[in-house]
Protein backbone atom coordinates (compact mmCIF):
# COMPACT_ATOMS: atom_id res chain seq x y z
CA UNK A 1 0.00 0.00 0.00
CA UNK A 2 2.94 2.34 0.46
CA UNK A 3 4.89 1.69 -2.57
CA UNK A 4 2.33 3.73 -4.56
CA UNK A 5 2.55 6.27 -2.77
CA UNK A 6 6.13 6.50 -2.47
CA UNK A 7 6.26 6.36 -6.14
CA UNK A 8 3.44 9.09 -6.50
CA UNK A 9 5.77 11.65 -4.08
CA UNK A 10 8.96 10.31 -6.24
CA UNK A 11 7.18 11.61 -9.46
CA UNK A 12 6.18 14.96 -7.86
CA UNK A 13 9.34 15.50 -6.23
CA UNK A 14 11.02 14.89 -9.94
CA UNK A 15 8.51 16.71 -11.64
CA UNK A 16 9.00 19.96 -9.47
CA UNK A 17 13.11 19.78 -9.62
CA UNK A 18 12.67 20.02 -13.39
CA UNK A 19 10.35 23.06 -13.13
CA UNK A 20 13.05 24.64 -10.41
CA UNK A 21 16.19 23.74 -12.94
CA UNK A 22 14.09 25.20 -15.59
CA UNK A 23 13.44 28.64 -14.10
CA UNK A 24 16.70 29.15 -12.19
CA UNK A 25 18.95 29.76 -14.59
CA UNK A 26 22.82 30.57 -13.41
CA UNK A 27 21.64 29.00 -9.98
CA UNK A 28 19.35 31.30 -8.83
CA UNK A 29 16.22 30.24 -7.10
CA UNK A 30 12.96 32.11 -8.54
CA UNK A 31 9.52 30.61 -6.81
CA UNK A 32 5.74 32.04 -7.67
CA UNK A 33 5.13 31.77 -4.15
CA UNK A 34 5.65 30.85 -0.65
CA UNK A 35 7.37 32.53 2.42
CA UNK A 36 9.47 35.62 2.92
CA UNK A 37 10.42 38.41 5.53
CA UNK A 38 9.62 41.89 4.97
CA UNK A 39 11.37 45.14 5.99
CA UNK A 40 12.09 48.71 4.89
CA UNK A 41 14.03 50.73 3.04
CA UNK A 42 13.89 54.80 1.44
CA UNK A 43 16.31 56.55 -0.77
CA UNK A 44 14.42 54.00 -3.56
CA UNK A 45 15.26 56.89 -6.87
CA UNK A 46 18.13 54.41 -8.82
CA UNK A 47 17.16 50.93 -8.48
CA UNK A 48 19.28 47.99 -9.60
CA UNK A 49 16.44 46.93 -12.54
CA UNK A 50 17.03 50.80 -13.82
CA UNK A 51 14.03 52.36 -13.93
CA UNK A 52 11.54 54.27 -11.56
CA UNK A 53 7.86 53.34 -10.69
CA UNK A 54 4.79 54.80 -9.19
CA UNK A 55 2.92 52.56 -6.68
CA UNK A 56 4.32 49.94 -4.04
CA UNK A 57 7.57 48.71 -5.02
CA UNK A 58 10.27 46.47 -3.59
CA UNK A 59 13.88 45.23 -3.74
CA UNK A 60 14.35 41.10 -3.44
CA UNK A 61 16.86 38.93 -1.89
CA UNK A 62 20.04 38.48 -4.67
CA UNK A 63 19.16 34.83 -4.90
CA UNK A 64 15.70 35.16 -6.08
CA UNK A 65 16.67 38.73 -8.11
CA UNK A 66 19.01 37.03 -10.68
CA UNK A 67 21.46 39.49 -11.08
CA UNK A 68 24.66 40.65 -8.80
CA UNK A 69 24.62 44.06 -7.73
CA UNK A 70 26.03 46.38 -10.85
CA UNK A 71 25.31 43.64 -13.37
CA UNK A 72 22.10 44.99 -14.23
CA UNK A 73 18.27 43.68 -14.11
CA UNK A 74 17.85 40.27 -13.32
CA UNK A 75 14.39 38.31 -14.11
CA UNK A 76 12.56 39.34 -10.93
CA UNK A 77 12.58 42.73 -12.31
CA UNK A 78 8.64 43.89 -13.38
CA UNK A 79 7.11 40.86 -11.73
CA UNK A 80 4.46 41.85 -8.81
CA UNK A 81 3.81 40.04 -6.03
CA UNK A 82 0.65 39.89 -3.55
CA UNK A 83 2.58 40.09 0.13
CA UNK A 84 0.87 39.13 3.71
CA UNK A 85 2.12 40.14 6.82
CA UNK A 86 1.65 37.11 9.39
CA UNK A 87 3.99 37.85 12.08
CA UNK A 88 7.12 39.74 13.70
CA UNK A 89 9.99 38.35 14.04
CA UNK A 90 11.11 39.90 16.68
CA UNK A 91 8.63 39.39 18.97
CA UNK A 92 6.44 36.32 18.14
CA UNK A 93 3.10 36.73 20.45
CA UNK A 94 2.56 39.72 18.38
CA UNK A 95 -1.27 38.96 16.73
CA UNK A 96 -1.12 41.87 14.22
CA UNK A 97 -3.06 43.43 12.36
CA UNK A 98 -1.83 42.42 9.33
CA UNK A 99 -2.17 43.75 5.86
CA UNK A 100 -1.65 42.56 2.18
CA UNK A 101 -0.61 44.80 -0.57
CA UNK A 102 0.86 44.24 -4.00
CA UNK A 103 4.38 45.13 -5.27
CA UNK A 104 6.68 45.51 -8.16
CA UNK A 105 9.94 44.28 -7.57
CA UNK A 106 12.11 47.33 -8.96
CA UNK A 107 15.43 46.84 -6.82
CA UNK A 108 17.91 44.16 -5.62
CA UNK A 109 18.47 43.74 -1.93
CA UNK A 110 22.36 42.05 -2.00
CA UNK A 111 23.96 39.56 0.37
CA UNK A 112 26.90 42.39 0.75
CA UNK A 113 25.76 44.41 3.92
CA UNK A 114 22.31 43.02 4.31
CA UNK A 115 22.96 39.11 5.82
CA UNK A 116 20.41 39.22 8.15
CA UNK A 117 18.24 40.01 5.65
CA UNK A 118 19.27 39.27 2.13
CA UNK A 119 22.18 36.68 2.81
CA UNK A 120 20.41 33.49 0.94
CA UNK A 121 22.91 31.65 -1.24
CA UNK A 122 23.00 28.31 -2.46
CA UNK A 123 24.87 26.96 0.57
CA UNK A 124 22.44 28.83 3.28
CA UNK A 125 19.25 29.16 1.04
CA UNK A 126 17.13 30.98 4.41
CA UNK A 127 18.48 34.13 5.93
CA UNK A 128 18.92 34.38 9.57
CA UNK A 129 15.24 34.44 9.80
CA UNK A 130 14.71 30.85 8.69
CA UNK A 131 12.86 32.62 5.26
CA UNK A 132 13.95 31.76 1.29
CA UNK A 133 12.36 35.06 0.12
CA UNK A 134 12.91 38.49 1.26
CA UNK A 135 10.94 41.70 0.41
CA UNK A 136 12.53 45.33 1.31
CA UNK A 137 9.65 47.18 0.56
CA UNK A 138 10.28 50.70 -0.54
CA UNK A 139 8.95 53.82 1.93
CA UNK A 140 9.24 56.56 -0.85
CA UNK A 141 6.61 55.13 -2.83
CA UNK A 142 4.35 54.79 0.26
CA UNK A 143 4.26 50.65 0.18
CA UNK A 144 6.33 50.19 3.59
CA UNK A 145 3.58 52.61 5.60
CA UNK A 146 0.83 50.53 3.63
CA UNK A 147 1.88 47.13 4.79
CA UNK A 148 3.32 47.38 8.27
CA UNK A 149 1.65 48.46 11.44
CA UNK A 150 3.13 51.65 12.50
CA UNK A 151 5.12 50.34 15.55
CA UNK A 152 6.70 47.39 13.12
CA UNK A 153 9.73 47.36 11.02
CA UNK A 154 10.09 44.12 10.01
CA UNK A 155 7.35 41.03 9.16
CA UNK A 156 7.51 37.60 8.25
CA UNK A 157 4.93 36.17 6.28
CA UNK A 158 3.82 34.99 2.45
CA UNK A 159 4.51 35.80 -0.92
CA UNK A 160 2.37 35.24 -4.61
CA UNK A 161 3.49 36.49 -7.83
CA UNK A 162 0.59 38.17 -9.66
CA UNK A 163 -0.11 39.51 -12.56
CA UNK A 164 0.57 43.06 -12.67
CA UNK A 165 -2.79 44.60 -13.93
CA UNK A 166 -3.42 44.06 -9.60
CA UNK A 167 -0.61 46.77 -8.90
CA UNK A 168 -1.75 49.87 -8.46
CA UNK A 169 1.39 52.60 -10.43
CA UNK A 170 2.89 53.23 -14.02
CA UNK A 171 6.84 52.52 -15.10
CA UNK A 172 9.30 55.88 -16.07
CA UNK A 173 11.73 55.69 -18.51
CA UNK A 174 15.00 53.71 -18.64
CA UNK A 175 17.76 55.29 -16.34
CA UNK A 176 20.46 53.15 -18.27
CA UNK A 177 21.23 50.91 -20.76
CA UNK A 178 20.30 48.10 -20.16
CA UNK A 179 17.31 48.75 -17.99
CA UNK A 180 14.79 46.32 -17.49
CA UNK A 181 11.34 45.76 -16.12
CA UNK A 182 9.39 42.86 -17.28
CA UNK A 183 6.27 43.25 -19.56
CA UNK A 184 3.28 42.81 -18.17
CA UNK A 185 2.25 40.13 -21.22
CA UNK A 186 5.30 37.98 -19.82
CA UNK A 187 3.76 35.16 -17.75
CA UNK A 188 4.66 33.73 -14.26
CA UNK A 189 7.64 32.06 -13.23
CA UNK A 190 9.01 30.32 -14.64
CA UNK A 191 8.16 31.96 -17.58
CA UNK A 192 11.65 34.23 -18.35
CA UNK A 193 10.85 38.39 -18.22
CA UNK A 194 14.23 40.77 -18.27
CA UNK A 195 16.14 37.21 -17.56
CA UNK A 196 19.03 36.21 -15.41
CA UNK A 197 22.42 37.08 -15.41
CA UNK A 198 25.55 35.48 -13.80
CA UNK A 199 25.76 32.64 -10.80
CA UNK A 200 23.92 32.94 -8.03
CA UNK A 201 25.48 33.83 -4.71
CA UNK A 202 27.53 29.91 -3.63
């Protein structure tokens, strides 16, 4: 009776490597949706996928960004994401509230200088939070006050990629060449947007 089932979760287990292999090209791991840790950030005017938005936007861990800082957009640049606050790290009895918004990730949030946060490689894929994903949502464009209760810095909770007719801004122009934010035609992951570039943090 068990050797079905064994075989079932063998096939499912193969089935999603290939989908993971497929989408994480140069080593860099790039999910539709699970869990993540939120925080904070301002000073948001020259982000790493090179151009500006209106609306809630955010930077992402390196490993799920697909680019090293200075090497341009990676393929998490465009995408949206519905985000849900479901607790603080920091102090755990905490009950909320909670909110949910929706963000465009414009920015990279690197392992260099932000461990705690952003240190996921492929050796130590959670941060020091025990989460795959992070989130630094951006203050400037007013998503960090919309998602966080006003005596909270930092969340843990989950992530969904969306499509982005549920984000709420407009894209400026290209600050570089080479800028990149996803079309909004360009389907989920691991369908490729801006795409990856380089190896993911080891």
């Amino acid at each position: 009776m068990q050797l079905p089932s064994l075989a079932l979760l063998a096939e499912v287990l193969t089935v999603n490597a290939v989908a993971l292999t497929e989408r994480a090209t140069g080593g860099y791991v790039q999910n539709s949706s699970g869990t993540a840790s939120f925080t904070m950030y301002s000073g948001c005017g020259s982000p790493a996928c090179g151009k500006r938005s209106t609306g809630y936007t955010a930077a992402i861990n390196q490993l799920a960004f697909g680019s090293a800082p200075g090497a341009g957009a990676g393929d998490a640049c465009g995408r949206c994401f519905a985000v849900t606050g479901r607790a603080d790290p920091y102090s755990p009895n905490y009950t909320g509230p909670f909110k949910s918004i929706v963000v465009k990730v414009t920015d990279l949030c690197p392992v260099q200088g932000n461990v705690e946060w952003c240190g996921q490689s492929l050796s130590k894929p959670n941060n020091a939070h025990g989460q795959p994903f992070h989130f630094d949502i951006c203050s400037d464009t007013g998503g960090a006050p919309a998602f966080f209760p006003s005596d909270r810095g930092a969340l843990t909770g989950t992530f969904t990629e969306v499509s982005c007719s549920q984000w709420a801004g407009s894209d400026g122009g290209a600050l570089w060449n080479g800028a990149c934010l996803a079309d909004s035609s360009v389907g989920n992951w691991p369908a490729i947007g801006c795409g990856n570039k380089g190896i993911a943090p080891a």
